[in-house]
Protein backbone atom coordinates (compact mmCIF):
# COMPACT_ATOMS: atom_id res chain seq x y z
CA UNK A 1 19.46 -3.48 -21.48
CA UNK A 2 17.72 -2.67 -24.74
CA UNK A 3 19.40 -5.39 -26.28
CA UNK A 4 17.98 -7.85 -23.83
CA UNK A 5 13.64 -8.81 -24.88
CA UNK A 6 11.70 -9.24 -21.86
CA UNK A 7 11.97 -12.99 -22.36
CA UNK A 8 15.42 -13.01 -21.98
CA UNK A 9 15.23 -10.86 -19.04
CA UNK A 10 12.78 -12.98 -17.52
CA UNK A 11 15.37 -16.06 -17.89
CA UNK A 12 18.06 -14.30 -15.90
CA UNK A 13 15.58 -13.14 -13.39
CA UNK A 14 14.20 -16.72 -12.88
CA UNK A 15 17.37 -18.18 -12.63
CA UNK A 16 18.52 -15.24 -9.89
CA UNK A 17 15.15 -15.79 -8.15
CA UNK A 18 15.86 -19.23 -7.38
CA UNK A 19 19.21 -19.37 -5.85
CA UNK A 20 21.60 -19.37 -8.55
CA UNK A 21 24.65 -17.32 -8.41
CA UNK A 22 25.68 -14.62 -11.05
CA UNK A 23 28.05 -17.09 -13.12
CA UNK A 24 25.55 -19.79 -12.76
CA UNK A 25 23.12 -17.49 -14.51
CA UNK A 26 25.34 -16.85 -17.13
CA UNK A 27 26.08 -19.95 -17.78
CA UNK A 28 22.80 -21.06 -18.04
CA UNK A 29 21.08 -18.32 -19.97
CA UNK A 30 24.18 -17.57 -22.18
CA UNK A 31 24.18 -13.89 -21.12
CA UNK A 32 27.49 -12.64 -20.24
CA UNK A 33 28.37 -12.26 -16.40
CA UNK A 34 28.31 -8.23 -16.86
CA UNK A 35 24.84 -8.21 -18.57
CA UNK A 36 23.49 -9.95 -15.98
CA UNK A 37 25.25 -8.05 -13.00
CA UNK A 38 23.86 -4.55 -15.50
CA UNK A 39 20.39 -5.96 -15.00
CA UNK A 40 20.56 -6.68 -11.69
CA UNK A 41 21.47 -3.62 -11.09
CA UNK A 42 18.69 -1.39 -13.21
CA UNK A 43 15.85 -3.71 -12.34
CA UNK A 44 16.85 -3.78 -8.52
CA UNK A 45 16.58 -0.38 -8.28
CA UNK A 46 13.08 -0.54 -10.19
CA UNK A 47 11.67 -3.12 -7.79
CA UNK A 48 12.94 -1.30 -4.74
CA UNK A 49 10.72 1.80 -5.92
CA UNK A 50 7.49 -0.14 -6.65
CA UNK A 51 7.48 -1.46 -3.84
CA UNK A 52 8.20 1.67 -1.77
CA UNK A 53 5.11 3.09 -3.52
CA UNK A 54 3.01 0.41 -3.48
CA UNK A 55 3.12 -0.61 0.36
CA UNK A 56 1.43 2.10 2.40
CA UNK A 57 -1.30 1.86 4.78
CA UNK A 58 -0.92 -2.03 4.87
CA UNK A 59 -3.36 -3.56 7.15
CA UNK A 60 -1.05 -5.43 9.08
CA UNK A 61 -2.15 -6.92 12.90
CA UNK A 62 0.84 -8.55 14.27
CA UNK A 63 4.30 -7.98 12.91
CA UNK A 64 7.71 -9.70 13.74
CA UNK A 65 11.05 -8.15 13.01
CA UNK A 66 14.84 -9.33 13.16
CA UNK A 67 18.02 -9.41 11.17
CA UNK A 68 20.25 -11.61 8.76
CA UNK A 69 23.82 -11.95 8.84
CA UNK A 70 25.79 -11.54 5.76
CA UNK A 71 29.25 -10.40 4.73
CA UNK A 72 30.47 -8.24 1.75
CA UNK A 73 33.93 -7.85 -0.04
CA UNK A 74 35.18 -10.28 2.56
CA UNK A 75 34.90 -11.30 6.40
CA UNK A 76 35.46 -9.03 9.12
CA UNK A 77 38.63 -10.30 9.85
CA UNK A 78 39.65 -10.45 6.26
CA UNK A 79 38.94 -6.83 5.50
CA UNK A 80 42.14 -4.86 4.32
CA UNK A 81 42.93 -2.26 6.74
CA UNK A 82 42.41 0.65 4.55
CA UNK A 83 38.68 -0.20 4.27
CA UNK A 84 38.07 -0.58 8.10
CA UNK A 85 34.68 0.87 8.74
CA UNK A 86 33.87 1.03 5.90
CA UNK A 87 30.15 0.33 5.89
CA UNK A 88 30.33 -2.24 3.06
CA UNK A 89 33.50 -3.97 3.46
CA UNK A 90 32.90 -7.01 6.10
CA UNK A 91 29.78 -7.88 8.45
CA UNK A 92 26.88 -6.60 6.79
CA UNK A 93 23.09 -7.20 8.40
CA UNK A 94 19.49 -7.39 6.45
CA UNK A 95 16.44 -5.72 8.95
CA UNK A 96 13.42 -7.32 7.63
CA UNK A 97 10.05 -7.39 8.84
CA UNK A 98 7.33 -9.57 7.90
CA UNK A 99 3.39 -9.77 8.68
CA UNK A 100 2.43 -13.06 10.44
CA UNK A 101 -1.36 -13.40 8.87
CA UNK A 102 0.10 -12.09 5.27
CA UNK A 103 3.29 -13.21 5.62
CA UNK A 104 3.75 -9.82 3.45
CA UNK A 105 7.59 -8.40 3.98
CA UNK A 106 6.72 -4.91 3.61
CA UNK A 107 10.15 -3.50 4.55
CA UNK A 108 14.04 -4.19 4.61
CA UNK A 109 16.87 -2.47 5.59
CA UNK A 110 21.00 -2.91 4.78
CA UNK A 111 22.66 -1.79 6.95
CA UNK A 112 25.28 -2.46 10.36
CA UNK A 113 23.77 -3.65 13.96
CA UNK A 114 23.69 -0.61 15.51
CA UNK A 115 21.34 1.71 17.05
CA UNK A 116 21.26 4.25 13.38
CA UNK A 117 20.47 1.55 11.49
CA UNK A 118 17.91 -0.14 13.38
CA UNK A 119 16.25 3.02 13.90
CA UNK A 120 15.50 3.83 10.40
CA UNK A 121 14.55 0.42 10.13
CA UNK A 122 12.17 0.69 12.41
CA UNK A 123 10.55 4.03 11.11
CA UNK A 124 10.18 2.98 8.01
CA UNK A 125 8.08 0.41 8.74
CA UNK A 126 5.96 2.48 11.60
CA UNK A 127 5.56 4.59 8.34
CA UNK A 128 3.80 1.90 6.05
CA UNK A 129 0.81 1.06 8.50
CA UNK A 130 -2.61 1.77 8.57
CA UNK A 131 -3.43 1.20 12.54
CA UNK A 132 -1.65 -0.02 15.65
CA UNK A 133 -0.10 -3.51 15.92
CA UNK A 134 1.53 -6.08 17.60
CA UNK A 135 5.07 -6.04 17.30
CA UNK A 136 7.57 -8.53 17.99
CA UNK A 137 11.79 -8.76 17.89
CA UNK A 138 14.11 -11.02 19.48
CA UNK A 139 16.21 -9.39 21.88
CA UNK A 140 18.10 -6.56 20.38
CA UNK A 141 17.86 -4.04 22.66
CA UNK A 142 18.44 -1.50 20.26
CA UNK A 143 15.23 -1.84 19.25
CA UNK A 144 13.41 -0.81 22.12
CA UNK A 145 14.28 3.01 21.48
CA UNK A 146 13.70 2.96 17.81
CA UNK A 147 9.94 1.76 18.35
CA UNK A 148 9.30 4.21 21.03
CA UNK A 149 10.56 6.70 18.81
CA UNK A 150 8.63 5.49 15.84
CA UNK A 151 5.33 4.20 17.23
CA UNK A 152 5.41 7.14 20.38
CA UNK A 153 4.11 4.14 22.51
CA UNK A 154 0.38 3.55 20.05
CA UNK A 155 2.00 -0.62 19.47
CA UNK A 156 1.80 -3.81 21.52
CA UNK A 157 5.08 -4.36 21.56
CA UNK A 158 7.77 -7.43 22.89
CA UNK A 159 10.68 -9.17 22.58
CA UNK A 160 11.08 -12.95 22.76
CA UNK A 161 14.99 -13.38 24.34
CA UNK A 162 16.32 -16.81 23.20
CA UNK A 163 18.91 -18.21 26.23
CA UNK A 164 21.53 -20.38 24.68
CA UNK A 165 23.84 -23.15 25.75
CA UNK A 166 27.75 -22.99 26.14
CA UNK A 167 28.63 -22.28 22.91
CA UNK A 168 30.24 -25.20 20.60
CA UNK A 169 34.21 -25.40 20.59
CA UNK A 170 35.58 -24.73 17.00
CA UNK A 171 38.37 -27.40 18.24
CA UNK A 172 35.62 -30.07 17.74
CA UNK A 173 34.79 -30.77 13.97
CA UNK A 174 31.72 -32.77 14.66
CA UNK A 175 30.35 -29.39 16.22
CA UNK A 176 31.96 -26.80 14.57
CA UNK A 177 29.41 -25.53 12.43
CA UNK A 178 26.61 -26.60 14.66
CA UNK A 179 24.54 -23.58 16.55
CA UNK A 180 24.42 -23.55 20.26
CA UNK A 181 21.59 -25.52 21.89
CA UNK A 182 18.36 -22.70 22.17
CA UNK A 183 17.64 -23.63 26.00
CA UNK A 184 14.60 -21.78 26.46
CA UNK A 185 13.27 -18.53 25.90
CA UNK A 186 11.92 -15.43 27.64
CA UNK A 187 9.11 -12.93 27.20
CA UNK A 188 9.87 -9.41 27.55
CA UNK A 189 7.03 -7.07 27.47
CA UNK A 190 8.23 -3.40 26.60
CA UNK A 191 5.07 -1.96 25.68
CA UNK A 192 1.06 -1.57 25.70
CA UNK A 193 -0.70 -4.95 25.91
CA UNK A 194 0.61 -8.03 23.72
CA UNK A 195 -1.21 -11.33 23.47
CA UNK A 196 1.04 -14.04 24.43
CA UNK A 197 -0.37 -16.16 21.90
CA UNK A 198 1.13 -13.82 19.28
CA UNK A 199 4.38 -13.12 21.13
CA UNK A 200 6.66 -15.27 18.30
CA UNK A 201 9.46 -15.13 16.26
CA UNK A 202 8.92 -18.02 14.13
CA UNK A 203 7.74 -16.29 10.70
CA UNK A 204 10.48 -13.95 10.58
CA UNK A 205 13.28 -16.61 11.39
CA UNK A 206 11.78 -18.70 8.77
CA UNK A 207 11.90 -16.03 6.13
CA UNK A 208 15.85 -15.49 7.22
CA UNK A 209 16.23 -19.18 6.05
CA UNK A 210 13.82 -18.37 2.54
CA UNK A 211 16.08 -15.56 2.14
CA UNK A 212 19.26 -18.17 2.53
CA UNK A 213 17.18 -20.62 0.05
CA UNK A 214 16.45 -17.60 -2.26
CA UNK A 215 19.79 -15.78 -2.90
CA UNK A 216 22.90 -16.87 -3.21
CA UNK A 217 24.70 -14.23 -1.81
CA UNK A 218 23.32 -15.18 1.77
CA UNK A 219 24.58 -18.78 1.73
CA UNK A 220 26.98 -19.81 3.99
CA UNK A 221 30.14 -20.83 3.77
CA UNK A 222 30.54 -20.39 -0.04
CA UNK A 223 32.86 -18.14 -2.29
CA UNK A 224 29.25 -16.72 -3.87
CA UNK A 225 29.35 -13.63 -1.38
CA UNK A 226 28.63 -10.15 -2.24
CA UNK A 227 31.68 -7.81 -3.23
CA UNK A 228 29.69 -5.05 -3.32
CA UNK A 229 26.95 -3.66 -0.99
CA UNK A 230 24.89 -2.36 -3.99
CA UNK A 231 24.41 -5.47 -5.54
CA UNK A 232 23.50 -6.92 -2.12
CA UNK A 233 20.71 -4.39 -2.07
CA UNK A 234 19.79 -4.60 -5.74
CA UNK A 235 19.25 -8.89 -5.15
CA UNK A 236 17.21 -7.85 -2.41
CA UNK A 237 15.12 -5.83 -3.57
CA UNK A 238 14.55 -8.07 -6.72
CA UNK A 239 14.34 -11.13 -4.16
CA UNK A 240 11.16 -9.55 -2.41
CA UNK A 241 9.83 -8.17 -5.50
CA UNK A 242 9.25 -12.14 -6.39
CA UNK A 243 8.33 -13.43 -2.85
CA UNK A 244 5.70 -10.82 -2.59
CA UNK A 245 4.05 -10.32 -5.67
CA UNK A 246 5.04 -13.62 -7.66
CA UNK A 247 5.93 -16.38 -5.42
CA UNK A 248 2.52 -18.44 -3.84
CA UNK A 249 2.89 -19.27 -0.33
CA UNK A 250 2.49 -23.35 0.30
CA UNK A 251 -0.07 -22.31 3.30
CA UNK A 252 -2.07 -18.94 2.00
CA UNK A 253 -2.34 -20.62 -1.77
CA UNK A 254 -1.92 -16.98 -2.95
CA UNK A 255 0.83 -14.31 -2.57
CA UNK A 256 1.71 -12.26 0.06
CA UNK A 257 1.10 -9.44 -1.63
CA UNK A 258 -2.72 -10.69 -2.84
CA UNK A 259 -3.58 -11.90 0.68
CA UNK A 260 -2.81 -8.26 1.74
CA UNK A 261 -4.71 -6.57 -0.75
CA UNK A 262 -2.13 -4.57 -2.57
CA UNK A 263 -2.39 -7.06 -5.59
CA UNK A 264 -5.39 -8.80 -7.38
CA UNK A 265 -2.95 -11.48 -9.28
CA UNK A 266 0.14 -13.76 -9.34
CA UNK A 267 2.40 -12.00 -11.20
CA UNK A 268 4.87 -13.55 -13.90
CA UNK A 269 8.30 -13.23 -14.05
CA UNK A 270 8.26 -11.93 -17.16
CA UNK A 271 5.62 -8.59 -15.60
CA UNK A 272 8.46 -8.74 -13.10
CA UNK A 273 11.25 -8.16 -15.76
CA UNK A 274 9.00 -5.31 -17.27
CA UNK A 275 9.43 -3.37 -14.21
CA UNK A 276 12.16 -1.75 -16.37
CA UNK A 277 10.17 -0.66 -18.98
């Protein structure tokens, strides 16, 4: 990367930032497709550690958690099979949890749907704050273990159950992409004392759709997929490296990461990019 300045780096990064897909970048900052892919890559990995270090002991009072569907190589019916279960070949899932008064995501995990995963999800982010909280998930239930194991019962904690409709047929093309009708929801309390005013989902399904916006590795129905799980991570990584730190939220007029109190300015793509130095 030493032959890249930081203001070239900061081109590719702005143009990953916002939703464009690797050969998009290229083509736009006339870097070739394996530069770009190289600094992915180093200045993922960079981003990922800063922020490891930097968020501990966040004062965070009500978090929500759930997780993002996304493929690599190729579906999970697609998947040659010599690489079945292979953790990176077919459905993959992003754990992410964000603070409703920061709207701070302090946390993410890659992983599959399964109890291992969300486990270490969920003790990594037990790990990062300062007091007790209230915690909400949809209705996983393989959550309900991992917080008990994580938080050893000191968290309000409980899970908002969505109840669907009959599911649209895939014979209908008017429907076929459509979601099935949410028909109402339920309130599970698991543990401690939530306030149902605070019982929600709504911050953390709205970052799912930022995260959609953001990267184009998460958008549907395109050929702009990941085909490997460590560049998945790496855009990741780099993705919440600029919502937190860089990116100012429309309703707190400051970033995520300022509102919380782990940074005193907006930073610039270009301190972003430096990350590597």
């Amino acid at each position: 990367m030493n032959r890249l300045s930081t203001k070239q780096r900061a081109q590719i990064v702005a143009a990953l930032v916002e939703g464009n897909s690797i050969r998009a970048t290229s083509r736009m900052t006339g870097a070739a497709k394996g530069t770009v892919l190289k600094l992915l890559a180093d200045l993922g990995k960079a981003c990922a550690e800063y922020q490891d270090k930097t968020f501990h002991n966040l004062n965070c009072k009500r978090v929500q958690v759930d997780e993002v569907w996304s493929f690599c190589y190729a579906k999970g019916r697609n998947v040659p099979e010599k690489y079945e279960d292979q953790f990176g070949f077919g459905d993959v899932w992003t754990f992410t949890a964000i603070c409703a008064d920061t709207k701070l995501v302090p946390c993410w995990k890659i992983g599959r749907r399964t109890a291992e995963h969300a486990a270490e999800f969920i003790n990594n982010l037990a790990g990062r704050l300062a007091h007790r909280i209230q915690l909400t998930s949809d209705g996983y239930r393989k959550y309900v273990d991992a917080v008990e194991n994580s938080f050893s019962g000191n968290v309000d904690y409980a899970m908002l159950v969505k109840m669907y409709g009959s599911e649209n047929s895939n014979k209908n093309p008017d429907t076929k992409y459509s979601p099935a009708e949410c028909t109402g929801t339920r309130v599970a309390k698991i543990n401690g004392e939530p306030d149902p005013k605070y019982i929600s989902t709504s911050y953390v399904e709205r970052n799912n759709l930022t995260m959609r916006m953001s990267m184009r590795r998460f958008t549907r129905l395109t050929n702009a997929f990941s085909k490997k799980v460590e560049n998945l991570s790496h855009a990741v990584s780099l993705h919440f490296m600029y919502y937190n730190f860089a990116r100012i939220h429309q309703t707190l007029r400051v970033t995520p990461a300022m509102e919380a109190g782990v940074s005193d300015h907006v930073w610039s793509v270009e301190e972003i990019a430096s990350l590597l130095n």
